[in-house]
Protein backbone atom coordinates (compact mmCIF):
# COMPACT_ATOMS: atom_id res chain seq x y z
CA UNK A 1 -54.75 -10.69 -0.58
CA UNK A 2 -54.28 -7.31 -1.78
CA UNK A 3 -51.25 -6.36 -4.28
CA UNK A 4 -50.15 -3.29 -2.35
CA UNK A 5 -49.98 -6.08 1.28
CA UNK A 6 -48.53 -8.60 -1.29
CA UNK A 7 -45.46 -5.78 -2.22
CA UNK A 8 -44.88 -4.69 1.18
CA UNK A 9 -44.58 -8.21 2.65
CA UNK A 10 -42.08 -9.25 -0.37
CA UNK A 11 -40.36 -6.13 0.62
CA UNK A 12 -40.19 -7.07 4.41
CA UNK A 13 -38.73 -10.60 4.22
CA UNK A 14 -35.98 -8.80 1.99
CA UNK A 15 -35.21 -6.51 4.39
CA UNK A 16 -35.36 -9.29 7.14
CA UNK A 17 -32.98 -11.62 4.73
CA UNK A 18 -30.78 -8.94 4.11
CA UNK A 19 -30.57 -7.85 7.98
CA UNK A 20 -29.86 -11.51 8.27
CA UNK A 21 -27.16 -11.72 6.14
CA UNK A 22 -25.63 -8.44 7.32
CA UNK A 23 -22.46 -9.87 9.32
CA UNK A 24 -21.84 -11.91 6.07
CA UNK A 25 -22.03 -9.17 3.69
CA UNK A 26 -19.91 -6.49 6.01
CA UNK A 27 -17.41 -9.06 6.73
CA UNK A 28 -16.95 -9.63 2.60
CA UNK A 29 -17.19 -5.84 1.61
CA UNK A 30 -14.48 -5.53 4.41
CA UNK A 31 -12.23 -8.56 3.38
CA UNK A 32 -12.66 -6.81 -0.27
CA UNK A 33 -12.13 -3.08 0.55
CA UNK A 34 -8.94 -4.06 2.81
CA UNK A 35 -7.82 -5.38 -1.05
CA UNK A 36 -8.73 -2.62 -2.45
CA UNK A 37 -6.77 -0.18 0.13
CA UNK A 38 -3.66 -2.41 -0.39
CA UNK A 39 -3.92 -2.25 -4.27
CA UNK A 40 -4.67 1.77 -3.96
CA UNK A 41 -1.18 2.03 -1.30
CA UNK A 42 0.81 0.27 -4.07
CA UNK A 43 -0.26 2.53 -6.55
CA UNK A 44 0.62 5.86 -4.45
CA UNK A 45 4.11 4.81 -3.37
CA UNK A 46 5.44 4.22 -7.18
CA UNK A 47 4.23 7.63 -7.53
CA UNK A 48 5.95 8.64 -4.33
CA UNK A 49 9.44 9.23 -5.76
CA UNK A 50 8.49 11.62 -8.02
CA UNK A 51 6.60 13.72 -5.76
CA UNK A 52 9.01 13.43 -3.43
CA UNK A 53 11.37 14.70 -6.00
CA UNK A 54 9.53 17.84 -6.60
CA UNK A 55 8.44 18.69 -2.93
CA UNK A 56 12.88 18.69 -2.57
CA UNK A 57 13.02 21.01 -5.80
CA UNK A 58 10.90 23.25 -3.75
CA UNK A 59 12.68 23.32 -0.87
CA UNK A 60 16.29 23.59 -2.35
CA UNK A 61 14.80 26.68 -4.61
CA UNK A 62 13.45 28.61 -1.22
CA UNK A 63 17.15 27.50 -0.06
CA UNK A 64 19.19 29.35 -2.75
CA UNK A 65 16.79 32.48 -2.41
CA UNK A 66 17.90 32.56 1.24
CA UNK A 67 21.27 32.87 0.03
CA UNK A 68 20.80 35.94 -1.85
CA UNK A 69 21.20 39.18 0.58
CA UNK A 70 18.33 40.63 -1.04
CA UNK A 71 15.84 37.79 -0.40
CA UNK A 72 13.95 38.62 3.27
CA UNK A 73 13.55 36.24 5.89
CA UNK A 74 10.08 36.68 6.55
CA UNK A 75 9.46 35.83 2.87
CA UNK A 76 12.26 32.88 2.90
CA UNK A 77 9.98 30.96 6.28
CA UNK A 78 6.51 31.80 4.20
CA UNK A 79 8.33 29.93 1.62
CA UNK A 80 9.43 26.94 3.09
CA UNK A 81 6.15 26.86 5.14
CA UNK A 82 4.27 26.64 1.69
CA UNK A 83 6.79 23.76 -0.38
CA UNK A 84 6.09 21.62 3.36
CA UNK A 85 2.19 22.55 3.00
CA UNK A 86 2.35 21.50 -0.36
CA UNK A 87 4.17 18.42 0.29
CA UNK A 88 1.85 17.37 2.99
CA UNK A 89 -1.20 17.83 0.38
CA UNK A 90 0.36 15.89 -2.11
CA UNK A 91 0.69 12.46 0.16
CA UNK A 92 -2.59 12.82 1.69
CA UNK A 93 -3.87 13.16 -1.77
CA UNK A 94 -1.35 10.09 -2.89
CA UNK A 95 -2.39 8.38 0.32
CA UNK A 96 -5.78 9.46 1.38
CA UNK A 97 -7.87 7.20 -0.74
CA UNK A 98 -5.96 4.21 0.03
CA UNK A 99 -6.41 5.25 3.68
CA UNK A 100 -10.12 6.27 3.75
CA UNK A 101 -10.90 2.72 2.37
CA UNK A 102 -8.66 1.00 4.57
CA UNK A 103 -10.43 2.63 7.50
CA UNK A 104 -14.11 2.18 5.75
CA UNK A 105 -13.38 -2.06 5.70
CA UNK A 106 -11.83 -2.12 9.26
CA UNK A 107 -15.41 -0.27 10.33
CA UNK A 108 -16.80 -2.91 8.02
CA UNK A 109 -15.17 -5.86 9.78
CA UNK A 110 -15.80 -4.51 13.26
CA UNK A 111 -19.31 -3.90 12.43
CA UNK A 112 -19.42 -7.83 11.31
CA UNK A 113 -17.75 -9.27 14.38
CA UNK A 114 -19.73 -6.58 16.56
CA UNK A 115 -23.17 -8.35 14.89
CA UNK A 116 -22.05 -12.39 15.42
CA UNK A 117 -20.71 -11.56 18.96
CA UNK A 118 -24.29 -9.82 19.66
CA UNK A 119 -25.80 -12.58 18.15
CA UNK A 120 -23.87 -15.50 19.70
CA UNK A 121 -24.59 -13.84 23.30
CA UNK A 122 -28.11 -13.55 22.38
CA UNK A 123 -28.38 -17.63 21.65
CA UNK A 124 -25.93 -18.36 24.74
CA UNK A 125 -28.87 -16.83 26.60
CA UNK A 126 -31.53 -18.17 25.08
CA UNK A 127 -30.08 -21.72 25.25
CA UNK A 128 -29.18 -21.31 29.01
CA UNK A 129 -32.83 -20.18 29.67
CA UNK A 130 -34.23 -23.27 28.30
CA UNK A 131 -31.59 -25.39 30.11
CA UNK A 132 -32.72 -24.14 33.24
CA UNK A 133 -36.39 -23.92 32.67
CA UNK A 134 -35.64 -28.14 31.29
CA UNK A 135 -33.54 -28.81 34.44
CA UNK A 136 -36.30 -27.26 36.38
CA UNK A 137 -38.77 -29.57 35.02
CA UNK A 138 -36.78 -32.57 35.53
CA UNK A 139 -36.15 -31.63 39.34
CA UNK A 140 -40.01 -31.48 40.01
CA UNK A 141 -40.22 -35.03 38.46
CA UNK A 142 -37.35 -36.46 40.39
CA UNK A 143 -39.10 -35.08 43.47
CA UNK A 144 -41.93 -36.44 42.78
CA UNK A 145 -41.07 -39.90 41.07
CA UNK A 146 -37.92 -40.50 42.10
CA UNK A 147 -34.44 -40.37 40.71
CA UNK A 148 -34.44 -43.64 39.18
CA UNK A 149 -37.77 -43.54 38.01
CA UNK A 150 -37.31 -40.10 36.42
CA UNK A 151 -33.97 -41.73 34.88
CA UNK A 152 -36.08 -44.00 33.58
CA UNK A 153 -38.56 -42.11 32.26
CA UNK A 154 -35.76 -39.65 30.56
CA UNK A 155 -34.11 -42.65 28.48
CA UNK A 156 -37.17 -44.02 27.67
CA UNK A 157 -35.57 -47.54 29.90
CA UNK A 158 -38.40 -50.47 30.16
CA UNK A 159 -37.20 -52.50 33.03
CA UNK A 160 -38.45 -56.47 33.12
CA UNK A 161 -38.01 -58.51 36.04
CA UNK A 162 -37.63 -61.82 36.26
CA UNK A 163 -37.36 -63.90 39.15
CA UNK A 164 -34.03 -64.85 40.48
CA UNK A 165 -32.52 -62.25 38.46
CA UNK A 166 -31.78 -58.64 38.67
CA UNK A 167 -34.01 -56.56 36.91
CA UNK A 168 -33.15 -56.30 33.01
CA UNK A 169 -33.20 -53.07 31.86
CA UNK A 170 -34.13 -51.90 28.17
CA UNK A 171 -33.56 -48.54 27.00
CA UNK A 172 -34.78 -46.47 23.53
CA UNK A 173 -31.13 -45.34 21.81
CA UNK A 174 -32.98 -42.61 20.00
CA UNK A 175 -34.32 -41.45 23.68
CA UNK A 176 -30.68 -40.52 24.91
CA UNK A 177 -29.51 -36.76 24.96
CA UNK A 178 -27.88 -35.16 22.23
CA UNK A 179 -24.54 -35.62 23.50
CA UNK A 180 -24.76 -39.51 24.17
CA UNK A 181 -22.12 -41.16 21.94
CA UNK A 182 -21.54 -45.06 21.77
CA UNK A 183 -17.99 -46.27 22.37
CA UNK A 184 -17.82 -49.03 19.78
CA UNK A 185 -15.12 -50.38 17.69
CA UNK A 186 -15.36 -46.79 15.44
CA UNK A 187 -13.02 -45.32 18.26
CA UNK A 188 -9.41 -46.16 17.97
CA UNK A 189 -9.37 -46.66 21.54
CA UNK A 190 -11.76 -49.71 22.02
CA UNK A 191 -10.76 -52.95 22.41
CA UNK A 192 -12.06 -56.71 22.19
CA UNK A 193 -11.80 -57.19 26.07
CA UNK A 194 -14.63 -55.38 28.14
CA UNK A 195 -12.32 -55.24 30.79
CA UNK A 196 -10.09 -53.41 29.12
CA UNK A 197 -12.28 -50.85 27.69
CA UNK A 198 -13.94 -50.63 31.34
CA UNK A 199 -11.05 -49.76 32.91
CA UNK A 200 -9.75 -47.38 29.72
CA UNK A 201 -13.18 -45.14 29.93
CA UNK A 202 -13.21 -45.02 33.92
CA UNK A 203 -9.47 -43.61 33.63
CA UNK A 204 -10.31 -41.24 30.96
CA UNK A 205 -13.71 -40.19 33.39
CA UNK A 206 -11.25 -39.42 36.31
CA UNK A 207 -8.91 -37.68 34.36
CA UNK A 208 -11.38 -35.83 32.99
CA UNK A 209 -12.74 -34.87 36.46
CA UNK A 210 -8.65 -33.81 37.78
CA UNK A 211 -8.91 -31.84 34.72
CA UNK A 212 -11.92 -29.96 35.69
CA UNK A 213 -10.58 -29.43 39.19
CA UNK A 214 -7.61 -28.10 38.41
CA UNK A 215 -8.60 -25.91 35.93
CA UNK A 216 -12.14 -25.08 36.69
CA UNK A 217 -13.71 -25.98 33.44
CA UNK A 218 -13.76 -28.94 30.73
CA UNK A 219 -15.88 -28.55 27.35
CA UNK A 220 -17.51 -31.74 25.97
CA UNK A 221 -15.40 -31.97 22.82
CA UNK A 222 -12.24 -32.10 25.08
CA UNK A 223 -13.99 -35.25 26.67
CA UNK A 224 -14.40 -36.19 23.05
CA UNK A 225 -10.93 -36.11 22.01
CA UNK A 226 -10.47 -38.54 25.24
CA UNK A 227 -12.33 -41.45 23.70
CA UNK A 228 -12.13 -40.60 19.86
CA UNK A 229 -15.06 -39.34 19.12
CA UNK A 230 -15.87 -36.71 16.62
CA UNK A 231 -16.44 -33.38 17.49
CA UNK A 232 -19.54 -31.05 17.14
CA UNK A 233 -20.46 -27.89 17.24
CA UNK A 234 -22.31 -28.37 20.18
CA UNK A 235 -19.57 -29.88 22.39
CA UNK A 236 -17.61 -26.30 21.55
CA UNK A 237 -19.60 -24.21 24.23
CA UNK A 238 -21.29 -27.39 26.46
CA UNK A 239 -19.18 -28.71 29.16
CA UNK A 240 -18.58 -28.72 33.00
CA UNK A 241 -17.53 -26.26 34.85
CA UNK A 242 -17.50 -25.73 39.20
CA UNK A 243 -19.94 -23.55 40.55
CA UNK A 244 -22.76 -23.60 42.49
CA UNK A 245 -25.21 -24.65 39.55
CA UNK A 246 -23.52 -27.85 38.35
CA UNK A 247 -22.88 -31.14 39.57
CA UNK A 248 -19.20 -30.22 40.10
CA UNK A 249 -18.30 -33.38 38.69
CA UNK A 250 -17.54 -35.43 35.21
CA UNK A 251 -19.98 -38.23 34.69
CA UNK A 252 -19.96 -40.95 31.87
CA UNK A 253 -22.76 -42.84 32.97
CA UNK A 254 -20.94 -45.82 33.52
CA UNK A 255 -22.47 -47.45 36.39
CA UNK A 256 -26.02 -46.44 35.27
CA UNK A 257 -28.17 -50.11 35.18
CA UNK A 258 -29.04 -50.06 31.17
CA UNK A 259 -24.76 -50.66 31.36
CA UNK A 260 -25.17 -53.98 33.64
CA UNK A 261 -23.84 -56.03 31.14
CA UNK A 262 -20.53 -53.84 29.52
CA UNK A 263 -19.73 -53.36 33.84
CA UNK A 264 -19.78 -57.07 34.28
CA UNK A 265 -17.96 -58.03 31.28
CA UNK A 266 -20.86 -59.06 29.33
CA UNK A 267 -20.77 -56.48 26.68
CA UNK A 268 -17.71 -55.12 24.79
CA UNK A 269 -19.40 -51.67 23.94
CA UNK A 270 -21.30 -49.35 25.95
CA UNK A 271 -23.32 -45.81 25.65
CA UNK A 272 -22.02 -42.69 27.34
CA UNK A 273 -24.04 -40.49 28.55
CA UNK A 274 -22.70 -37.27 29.56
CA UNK A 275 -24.05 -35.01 32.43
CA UNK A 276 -22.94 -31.83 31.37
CA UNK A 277 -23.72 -28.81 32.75
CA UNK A 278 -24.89 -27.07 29.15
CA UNK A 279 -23.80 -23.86 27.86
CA UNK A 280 -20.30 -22.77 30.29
CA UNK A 281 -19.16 -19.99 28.28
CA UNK A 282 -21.49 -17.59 30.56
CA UNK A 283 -20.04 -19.52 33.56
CA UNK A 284 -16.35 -19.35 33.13
């Protein structure tokens, strides 16, 4: 590779790191200019007295003139009309670099918050395209496999059957979605009874679901805070919300087969699935 392609490429990625970096960098030269405004304003009002004092000397001295008969009154208003003039230039002056900055980091901070929102829409949208291009996908499979099957296929579930038995169902925990969580003893909420912890996440499901009908949307970290589970940054924009595109509905995957054993008492801990609808800012 030539040197001259060698420069030029070294010279793009900078450009592309530093365009990266851009809402970083504006919001810290704003955060430090704002500083610098405030330090600048300090400085101009201990000054302020004494110009203040000399913009009144002004003013008193075209005030005794006045009082002479042979001073004129056109002269007396020019006067005044200058020692105001001059007052006003001496605060902007004072004041206007304090000022100028100021306003320079509040275009600075704008800029920054102008740049992330731009950029947060930008991944909102790409995100819900490839949520709807997935769910899509998953509808032609279901239509042509089956729900169950496609469930199946989704969780990565073997299913073995044995005779005289209902079909035992074996599932790959790294197959789940992102937003599966167990509910183990790690939540403060679980307890040794199965029964109990049944009936605790199928109350926390429907009060997630009045939630969502009364209010029109739930996020997934809210759901989270239900059965103590740490929040991410993912559950801060994925949720549920009514409309025509969603299920309408809260699901925890309760009743799904690979939990046969936690619904019949068998099992003390069980893993959650949640259907949410995927990004809901867009939606709300």
């Amino acid at each position: 590779m030539k040197l001259p392609e060698v420069i030029t490429r070294n010279i793009g990625r900078q450009i592309l790191t530093l365009r990266k970096q851009s809402p970083n960098i504006a919001f810290v030269g704003g955060i430090v200019g704002i500083l610098g405004a405030t330090f600048l304003a300090c400085k101009a009002t201990l000054k302020l007295e004494d110009t203040l004092e000399e913009i009144s000397s002004d003013i008193k001295g075209a005030k005794s003139l006045n009082e002479k008969e042979t001073y004129p009154a056109e002269e007396y208003r020019k006067d005044v009309m200058y020692a105001y003039g001059k007052a006003s230039m001496q605060i902007v002056k004072l004041y206007g670099p304090a000022v100028v900055l100021g306003s320079a980091s509040i275009g600075l901070l704008t800029s920054s918050h102008v740049q992330l929102t731009r950029r947060n829409s930008a991944l909102m949208a790409a995100y819900a395209t490839l949520q709807k291009a997935y769910d899509d996908y998953r509808d032609r499979v279901r239509a042509e496999l089956g729900e169950e099957k496609e469930l199946d296929l989704y969780h990565a579930a073997t299913r073995e059957v044995v005779k005289g038995e209902e079909d035992k169902v074996t599932a790959d925990p790294n197959q789940w979605s992102p937003y599966a969580r167990f509910f183990d003893e790690t939540s403060s909420h679980w307890e040794k009874n199965p029964e109990l912890n049944r009936i605790y996440i199928q109350c926390q499901q429907n009060y997630a679901n009045d939630l969502l009908r009364s209010r029109g949307h739930v996020f997934l970290n809210e759901v989270y805070d239900m059965l103590d589970f740490e929040r991410t940054k993912a559950g801060q924009v994925v949720g549920w919300v009514i409309g025509k595109d969603g299920d309408n509905y809260v699901d925890f995957g309760i009743y799904r087969a690979f939990n046969s054993l936690f619904v019949n008492g068998r099992e003390r801990t069980i893993l959650l699935d949640f259907n949410v609808d995927g990004v809901i800012y867009d939606k709300i």
